[in-house]
N, C-alpha and C. Protein backbone atom coordinates (compact mmCIF):
# COMPACT_ATOMS: atom_id res chain seq x y z
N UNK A 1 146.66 101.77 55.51
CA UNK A 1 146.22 100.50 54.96
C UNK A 1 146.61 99.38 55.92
N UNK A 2 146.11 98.76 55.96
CA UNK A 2 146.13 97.43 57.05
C UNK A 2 146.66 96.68 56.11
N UNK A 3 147.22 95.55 56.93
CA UNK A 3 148.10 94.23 56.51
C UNK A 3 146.91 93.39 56.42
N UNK A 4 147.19 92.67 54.59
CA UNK A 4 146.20 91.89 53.82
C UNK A 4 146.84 90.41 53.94
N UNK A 5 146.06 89.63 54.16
CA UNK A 5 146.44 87.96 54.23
C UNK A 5 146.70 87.35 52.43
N UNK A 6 147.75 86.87 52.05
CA UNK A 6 147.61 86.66 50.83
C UNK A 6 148.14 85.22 50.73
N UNK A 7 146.91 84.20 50.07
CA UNK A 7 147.42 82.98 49.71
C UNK A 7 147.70 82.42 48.69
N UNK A 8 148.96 82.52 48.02
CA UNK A 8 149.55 81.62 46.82
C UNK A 8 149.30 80.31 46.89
N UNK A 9 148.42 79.56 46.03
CA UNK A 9 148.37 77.96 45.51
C UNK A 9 148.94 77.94 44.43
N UNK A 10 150.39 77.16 44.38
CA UNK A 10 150.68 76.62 43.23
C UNK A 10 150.96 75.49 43.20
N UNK A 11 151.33 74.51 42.56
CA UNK A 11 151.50 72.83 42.82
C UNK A 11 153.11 72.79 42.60
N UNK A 12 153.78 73.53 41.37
CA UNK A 12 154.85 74.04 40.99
C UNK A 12 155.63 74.73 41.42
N UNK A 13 156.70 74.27 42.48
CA UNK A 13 157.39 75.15 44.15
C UNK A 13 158.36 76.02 43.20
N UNK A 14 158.86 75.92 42.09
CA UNK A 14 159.48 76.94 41.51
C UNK A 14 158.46 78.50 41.07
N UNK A 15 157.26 78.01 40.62
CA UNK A 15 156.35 78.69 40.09
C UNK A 15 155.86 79.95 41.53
N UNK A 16 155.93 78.55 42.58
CA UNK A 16 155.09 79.31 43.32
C UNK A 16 155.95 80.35 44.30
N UNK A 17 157.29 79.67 44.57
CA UNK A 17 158.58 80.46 44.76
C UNK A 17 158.29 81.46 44.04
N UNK A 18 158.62 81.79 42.91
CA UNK A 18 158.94 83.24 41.88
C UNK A 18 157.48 84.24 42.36
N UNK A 19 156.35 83.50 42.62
CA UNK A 19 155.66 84.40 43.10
C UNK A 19 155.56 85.36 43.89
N UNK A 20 155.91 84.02 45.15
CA UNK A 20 156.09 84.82 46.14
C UNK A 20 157.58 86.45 46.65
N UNK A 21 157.87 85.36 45.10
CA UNK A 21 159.39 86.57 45.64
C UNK A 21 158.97 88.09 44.53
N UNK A 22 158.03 87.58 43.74
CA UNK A 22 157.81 88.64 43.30
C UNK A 22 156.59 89.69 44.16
N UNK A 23 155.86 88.99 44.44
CA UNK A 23 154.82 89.51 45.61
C UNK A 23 155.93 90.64 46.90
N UNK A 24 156.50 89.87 47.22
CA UNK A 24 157.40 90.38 48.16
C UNK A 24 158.44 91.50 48.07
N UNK A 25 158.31 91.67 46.30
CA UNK A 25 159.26 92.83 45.70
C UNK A 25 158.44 93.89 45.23
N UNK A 26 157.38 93.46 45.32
CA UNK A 26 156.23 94.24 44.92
C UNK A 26 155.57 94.99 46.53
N UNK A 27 155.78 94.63 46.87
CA UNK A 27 155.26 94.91 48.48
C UNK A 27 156.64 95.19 49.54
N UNK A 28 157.01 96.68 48.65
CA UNK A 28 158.13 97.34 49.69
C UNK A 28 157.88 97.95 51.32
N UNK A 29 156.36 97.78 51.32
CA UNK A 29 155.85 98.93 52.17
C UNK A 29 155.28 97.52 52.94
N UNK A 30 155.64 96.59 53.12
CA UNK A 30 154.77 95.44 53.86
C UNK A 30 153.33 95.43 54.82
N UNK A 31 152.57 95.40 53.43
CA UNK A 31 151.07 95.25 53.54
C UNK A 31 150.70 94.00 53.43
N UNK A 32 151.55 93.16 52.63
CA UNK A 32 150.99 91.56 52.78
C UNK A 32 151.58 90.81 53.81
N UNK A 33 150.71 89.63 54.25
CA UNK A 33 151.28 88.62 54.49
C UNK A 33 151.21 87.57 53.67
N UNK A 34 152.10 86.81 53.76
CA UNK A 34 152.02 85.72 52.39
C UNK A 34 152.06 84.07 52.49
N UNK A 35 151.31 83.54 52.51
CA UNK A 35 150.63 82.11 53.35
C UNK A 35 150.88 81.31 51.85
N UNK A 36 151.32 80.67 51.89
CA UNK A 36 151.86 79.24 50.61
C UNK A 36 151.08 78.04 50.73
N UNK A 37 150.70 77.25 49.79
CA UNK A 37 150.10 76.09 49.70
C UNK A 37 150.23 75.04 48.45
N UNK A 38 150.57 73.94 48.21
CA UNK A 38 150.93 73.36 46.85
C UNK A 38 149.95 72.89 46.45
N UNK A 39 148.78 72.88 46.74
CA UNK A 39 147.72 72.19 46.41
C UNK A 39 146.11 72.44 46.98
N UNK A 40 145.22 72.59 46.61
CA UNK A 40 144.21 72.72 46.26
C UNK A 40 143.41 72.92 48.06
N UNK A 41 143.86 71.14 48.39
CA UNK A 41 143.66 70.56 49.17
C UNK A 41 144.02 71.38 50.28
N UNK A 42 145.00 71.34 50.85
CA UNK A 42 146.10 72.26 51.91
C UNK A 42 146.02 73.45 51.77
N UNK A 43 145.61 74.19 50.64
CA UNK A 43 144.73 75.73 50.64
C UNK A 43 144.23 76.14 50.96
N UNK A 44 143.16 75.02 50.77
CA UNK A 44 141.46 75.00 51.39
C UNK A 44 141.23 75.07 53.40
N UNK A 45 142.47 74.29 53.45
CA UNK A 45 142.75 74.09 55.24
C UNK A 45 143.27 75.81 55.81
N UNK A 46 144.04 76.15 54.75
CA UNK A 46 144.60 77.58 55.18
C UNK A 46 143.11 78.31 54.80
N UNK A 47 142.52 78.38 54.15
CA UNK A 47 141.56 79.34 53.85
C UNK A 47 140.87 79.35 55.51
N UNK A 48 140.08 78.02 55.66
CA UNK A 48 139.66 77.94 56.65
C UNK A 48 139.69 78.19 58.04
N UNK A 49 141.53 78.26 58.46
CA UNK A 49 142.24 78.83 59.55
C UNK A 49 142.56 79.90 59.13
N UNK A 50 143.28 80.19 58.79
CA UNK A 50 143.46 81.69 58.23
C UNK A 50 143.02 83.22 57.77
N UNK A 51 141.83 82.27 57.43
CA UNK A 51 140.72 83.46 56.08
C UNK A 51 141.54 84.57 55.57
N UNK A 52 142.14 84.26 54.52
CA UNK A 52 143.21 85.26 54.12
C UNK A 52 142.16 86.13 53.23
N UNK A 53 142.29 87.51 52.63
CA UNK A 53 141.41 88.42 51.95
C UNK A 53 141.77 88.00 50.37
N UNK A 54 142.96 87.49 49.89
CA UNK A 54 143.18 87.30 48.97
C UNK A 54 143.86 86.10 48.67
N UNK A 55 143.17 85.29 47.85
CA UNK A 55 143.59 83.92 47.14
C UNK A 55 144.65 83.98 45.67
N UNK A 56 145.58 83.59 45.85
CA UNK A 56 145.98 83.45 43.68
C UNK A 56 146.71 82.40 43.58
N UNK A 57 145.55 81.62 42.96
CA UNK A 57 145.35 80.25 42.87
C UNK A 57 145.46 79.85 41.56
N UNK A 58 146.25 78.85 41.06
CA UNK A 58 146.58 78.36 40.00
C UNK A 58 145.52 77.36 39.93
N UNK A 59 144.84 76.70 38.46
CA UNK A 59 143.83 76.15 37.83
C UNK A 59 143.99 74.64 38.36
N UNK A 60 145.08 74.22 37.57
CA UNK A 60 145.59 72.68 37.33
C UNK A 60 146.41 72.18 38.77
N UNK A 61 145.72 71.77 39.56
CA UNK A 61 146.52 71.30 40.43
C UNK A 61 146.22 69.91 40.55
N UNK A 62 146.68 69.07 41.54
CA UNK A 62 146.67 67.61 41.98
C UNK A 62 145.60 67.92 43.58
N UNK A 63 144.82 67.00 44.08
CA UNK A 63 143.75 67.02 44.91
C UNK A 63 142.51 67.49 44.76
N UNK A 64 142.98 68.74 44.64
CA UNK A 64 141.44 69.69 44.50
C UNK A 64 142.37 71.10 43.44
N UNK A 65 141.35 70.69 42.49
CA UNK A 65 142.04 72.05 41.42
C UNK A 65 141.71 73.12 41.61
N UNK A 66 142.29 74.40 41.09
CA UNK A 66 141.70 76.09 41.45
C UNK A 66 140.32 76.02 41.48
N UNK A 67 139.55 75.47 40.35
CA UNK A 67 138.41 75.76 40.04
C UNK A 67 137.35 75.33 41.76
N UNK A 68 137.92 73.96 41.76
CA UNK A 68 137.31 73.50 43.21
C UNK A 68 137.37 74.38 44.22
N UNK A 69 138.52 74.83 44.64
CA UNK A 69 138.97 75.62 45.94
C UNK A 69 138.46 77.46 45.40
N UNK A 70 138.19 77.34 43.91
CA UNK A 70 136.87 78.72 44.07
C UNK A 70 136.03 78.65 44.91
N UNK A 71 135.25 77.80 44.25
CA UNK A 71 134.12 77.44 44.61
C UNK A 71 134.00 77.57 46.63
N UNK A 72 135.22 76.66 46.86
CA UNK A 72 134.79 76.43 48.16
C UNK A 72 135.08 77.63 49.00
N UNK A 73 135.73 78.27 48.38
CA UNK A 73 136.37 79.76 48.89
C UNK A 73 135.11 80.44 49.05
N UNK A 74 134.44 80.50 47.99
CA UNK A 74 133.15 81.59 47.99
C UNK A 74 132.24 81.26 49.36
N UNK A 75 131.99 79.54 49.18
CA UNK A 75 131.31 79.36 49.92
C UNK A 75 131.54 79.42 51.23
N UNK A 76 132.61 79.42 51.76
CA UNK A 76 132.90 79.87 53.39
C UNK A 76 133.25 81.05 53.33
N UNK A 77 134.13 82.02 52.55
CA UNK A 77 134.20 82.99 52.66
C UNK A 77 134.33 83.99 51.68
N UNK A 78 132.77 84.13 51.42
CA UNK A 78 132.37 85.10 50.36
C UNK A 78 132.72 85.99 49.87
N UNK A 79 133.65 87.26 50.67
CA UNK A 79 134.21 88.30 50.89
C UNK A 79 135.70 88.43 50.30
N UNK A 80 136.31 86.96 50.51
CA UNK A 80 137.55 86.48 49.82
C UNK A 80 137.31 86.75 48.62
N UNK A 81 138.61 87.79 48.32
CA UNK A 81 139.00 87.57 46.96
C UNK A 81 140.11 86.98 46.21
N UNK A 82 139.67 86.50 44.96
CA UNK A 82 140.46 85.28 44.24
C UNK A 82 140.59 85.80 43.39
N UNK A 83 141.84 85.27 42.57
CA UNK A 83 142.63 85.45 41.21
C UNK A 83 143.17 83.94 40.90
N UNK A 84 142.89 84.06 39.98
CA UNK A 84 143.14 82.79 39.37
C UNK A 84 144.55 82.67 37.94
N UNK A 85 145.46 81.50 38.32
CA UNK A 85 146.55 81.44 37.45
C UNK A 85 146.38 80.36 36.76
N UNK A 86 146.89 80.68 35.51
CA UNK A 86 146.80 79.72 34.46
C UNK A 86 147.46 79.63 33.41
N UNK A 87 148.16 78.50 33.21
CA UNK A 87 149.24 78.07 32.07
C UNK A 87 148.36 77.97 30.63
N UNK A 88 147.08 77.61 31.04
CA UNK A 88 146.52 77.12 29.81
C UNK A 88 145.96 78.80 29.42
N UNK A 89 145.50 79.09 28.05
CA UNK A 89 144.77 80.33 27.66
C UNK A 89 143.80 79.49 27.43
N UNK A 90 142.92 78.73 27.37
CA UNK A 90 141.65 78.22 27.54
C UNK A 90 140.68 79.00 27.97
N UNK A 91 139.37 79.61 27.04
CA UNK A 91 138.63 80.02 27.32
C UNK A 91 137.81 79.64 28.41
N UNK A 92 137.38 78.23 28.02
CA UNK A 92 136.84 77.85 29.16
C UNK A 92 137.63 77.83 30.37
N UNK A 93 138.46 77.77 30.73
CA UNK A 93 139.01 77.67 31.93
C UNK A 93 138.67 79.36 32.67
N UNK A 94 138.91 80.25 32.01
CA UNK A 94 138.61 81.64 32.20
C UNK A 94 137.09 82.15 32.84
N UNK A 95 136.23 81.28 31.24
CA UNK A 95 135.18 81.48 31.88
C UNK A 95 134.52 80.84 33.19
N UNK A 96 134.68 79.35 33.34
CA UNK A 96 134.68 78.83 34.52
C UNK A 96 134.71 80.12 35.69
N UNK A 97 136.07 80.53 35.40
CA UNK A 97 136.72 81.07 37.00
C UNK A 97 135.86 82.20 36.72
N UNK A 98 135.59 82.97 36.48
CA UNK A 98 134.76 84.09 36.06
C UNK A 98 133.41 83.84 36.49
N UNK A 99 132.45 82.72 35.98
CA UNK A 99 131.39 81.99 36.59
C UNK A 99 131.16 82.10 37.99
N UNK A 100 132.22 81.35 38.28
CA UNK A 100 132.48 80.73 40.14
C UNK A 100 132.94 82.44 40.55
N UNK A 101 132.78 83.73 40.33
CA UNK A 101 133.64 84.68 40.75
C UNK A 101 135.18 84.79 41.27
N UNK A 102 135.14 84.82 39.98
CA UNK A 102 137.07 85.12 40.43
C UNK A 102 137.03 86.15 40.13
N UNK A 103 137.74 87.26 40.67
CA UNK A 103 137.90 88.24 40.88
C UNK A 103 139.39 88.60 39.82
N UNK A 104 140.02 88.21 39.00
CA UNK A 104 140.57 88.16 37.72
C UNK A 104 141.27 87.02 37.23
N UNK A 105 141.97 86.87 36.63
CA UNK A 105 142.67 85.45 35.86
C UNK A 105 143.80 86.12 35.08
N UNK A 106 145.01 85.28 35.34
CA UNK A 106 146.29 86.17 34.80
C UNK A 106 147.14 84.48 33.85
N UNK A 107 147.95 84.74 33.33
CA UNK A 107 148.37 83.62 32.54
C UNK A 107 149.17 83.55 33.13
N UNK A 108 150.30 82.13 33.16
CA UNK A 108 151.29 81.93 33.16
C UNK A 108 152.02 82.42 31.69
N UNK A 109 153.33 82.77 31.95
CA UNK A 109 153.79 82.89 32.59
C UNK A 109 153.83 84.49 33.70
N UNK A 110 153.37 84.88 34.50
CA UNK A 110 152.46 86.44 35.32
C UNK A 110 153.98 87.08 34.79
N UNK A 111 153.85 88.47 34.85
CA UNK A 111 154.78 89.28 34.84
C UNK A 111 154.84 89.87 35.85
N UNK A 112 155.04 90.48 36.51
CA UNK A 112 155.49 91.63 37.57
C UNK A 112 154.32 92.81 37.96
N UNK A 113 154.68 93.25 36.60
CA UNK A 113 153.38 94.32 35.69
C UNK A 113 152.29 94.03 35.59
N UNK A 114 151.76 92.80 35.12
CA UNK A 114 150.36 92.42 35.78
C UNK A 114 150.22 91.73 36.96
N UNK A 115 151.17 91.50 37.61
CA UNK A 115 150.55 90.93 39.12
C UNK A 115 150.53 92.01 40.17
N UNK A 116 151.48 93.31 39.55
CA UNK A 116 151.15 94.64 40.62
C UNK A 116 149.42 95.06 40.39
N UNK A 117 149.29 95.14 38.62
CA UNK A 117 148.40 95.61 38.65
C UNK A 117 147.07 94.92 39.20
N UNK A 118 147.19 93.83 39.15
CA UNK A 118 145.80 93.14 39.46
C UNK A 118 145.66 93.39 40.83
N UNK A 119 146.89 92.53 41.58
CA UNK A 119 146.95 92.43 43.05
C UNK A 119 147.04 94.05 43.91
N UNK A 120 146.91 95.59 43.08
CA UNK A 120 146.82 96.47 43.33
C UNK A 120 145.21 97.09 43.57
N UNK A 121 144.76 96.60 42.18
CA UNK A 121 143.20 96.56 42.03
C UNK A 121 142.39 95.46 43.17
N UNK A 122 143.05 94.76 43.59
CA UNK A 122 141.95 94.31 44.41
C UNK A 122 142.24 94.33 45.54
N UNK A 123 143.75 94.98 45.93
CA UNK A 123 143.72 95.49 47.69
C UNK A 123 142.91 97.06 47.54
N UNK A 124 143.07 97.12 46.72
CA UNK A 124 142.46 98.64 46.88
C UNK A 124 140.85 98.76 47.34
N UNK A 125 140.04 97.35 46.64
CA UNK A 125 138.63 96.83 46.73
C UNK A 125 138.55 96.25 47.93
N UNK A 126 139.84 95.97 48.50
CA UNK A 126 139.53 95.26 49.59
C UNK A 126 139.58 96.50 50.78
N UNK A 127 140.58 97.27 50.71
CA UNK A 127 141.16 98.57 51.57
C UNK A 127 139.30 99.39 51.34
N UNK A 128 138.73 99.60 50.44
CA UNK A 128 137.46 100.60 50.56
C UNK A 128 136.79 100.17 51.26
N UNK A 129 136.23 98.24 51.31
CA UNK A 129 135.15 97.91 51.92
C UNK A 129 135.54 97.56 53.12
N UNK A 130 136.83 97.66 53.66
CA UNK A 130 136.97 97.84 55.28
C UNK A 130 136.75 99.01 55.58
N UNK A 131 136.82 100.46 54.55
CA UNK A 131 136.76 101.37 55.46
C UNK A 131 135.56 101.93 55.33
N UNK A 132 134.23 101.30 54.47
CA UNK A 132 133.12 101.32 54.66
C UNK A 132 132.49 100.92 56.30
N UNK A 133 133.36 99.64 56.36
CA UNK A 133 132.88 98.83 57.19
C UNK A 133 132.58 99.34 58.47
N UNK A 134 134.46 100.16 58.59
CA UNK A 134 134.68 101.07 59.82
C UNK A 134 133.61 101.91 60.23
N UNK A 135 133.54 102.24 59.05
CA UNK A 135 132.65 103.79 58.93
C UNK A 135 131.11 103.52 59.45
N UNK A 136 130.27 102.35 58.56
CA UNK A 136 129.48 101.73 59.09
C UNK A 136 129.23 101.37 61.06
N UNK A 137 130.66 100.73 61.21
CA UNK A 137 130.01 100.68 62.80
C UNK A 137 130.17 101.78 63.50
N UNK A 138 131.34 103.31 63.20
CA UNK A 138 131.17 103.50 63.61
C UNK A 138 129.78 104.65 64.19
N UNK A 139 129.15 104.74 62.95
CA UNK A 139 128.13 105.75 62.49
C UNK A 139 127.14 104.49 63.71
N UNK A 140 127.15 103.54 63.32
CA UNK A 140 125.68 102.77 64.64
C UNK A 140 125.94 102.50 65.91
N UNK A 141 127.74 103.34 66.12
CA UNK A 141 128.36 102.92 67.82
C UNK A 141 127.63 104.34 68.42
N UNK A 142 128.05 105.52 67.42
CA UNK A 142 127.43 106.69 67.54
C UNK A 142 126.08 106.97 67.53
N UNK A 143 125.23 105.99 67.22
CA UNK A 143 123.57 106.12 67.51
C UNK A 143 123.80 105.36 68.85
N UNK A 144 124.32 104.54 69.26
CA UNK A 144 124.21 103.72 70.35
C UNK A 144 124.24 104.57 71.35
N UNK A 145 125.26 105.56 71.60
CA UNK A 145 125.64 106.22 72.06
C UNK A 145 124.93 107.87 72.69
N UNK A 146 124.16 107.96 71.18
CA UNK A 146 123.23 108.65 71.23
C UNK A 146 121.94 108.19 71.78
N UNK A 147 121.28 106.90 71.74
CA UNK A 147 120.37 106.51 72.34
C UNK A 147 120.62 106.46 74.31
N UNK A 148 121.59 106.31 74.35
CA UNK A 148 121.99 106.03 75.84
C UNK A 148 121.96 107.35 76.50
N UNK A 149 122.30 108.60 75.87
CA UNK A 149 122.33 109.45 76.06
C UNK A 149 121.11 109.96 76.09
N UNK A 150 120.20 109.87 75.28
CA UNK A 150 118.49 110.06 75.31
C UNK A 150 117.99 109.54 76.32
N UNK A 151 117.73 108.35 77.19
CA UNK A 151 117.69 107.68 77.75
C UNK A 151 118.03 108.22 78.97
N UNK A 152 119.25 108.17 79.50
CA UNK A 152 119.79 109.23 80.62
C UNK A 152 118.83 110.58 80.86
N UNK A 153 118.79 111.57 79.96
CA UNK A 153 118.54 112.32 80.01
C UNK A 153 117.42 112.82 80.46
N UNK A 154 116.22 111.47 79.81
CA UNK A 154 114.76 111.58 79.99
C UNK A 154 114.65 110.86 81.35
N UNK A 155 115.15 110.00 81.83
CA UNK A 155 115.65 109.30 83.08
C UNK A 155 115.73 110.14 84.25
N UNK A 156 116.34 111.46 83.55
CA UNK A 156 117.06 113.14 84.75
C UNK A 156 116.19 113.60 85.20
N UNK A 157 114.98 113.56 83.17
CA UNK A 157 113.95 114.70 83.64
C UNK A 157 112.80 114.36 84.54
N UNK A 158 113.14 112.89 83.88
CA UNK A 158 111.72 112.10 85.09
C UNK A 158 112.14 112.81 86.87
């Protein structure tokens, strides 16, 4: 498994502390990296330099809220996946993130137990479609390869 880019937005440096230290206790085998941001705003700048594979982004922030920095996530980088945190149980807030594709929604206060499980479920989604990906080029490096070789050959017989 390859090392996954992971960006915590929280506005709340205690909140977003406990995350990360739980992320980090959760990840004995160091597959993540773990990129911090307090706000919406300064997320959005890491998304952009960074392109981390995984976002978990809290709702209610100051600048630009989760819901915003979905959105803008999708739109530069589609492939990013997001989880979304939230103090409120607000349906709508759920459905929103669900709408905009979030890729799940966990409450405050997260437990351990659901942030393995979620953040398990979607490296795992993320770990298949790289090794599609692999697989993909390398199956068209191997036609390439094969064409060049056709080529040569008929090249000999000429």
């Amino acid at each position: 498994m390859s090392v996954l880019k992971l960006l915590i937005v929280e506005d709340e440096i205690y909140s977003r502390k406990s995350l990360v230290k739980q992320v980090q206790a959760l990840d004995a085998a160091k597959t993540m990296t773990i990129l911090e941001a307090a706000d919406g705003k300064a997320a959005l700048e890491l998304v952009k330099r960074d392109r981390p594979a995984l976002v978990l982004s809290d709702i209610q922030m100051p600048f630009m809220n989760g819901l915003e920095l979905l959105k803008e996530t999708r739109r530069l980088l589609p492939d990013t996946r997001v989880v979304m945190i939230s103090g409120y149980a607000e349906f709508e807030f759920a459905q929103q993130a669900l709408n905009l594709g979030a890729n799940g929604y966990l409450l405050k206060p997260v437990s351990s137990a659901q942030l393995l499980e979620t953040l398990g479920q979607v490296a795992e989604q993320i770990e298949q479609e790289q090794q599609q990906l692999r697989s993909a080029g390398a199956n068209s490096r191997s036609e390439r390869e094969e064409d060049v070789l056709r080529e040569h050959f008929l090249n000999d017989l000429l």
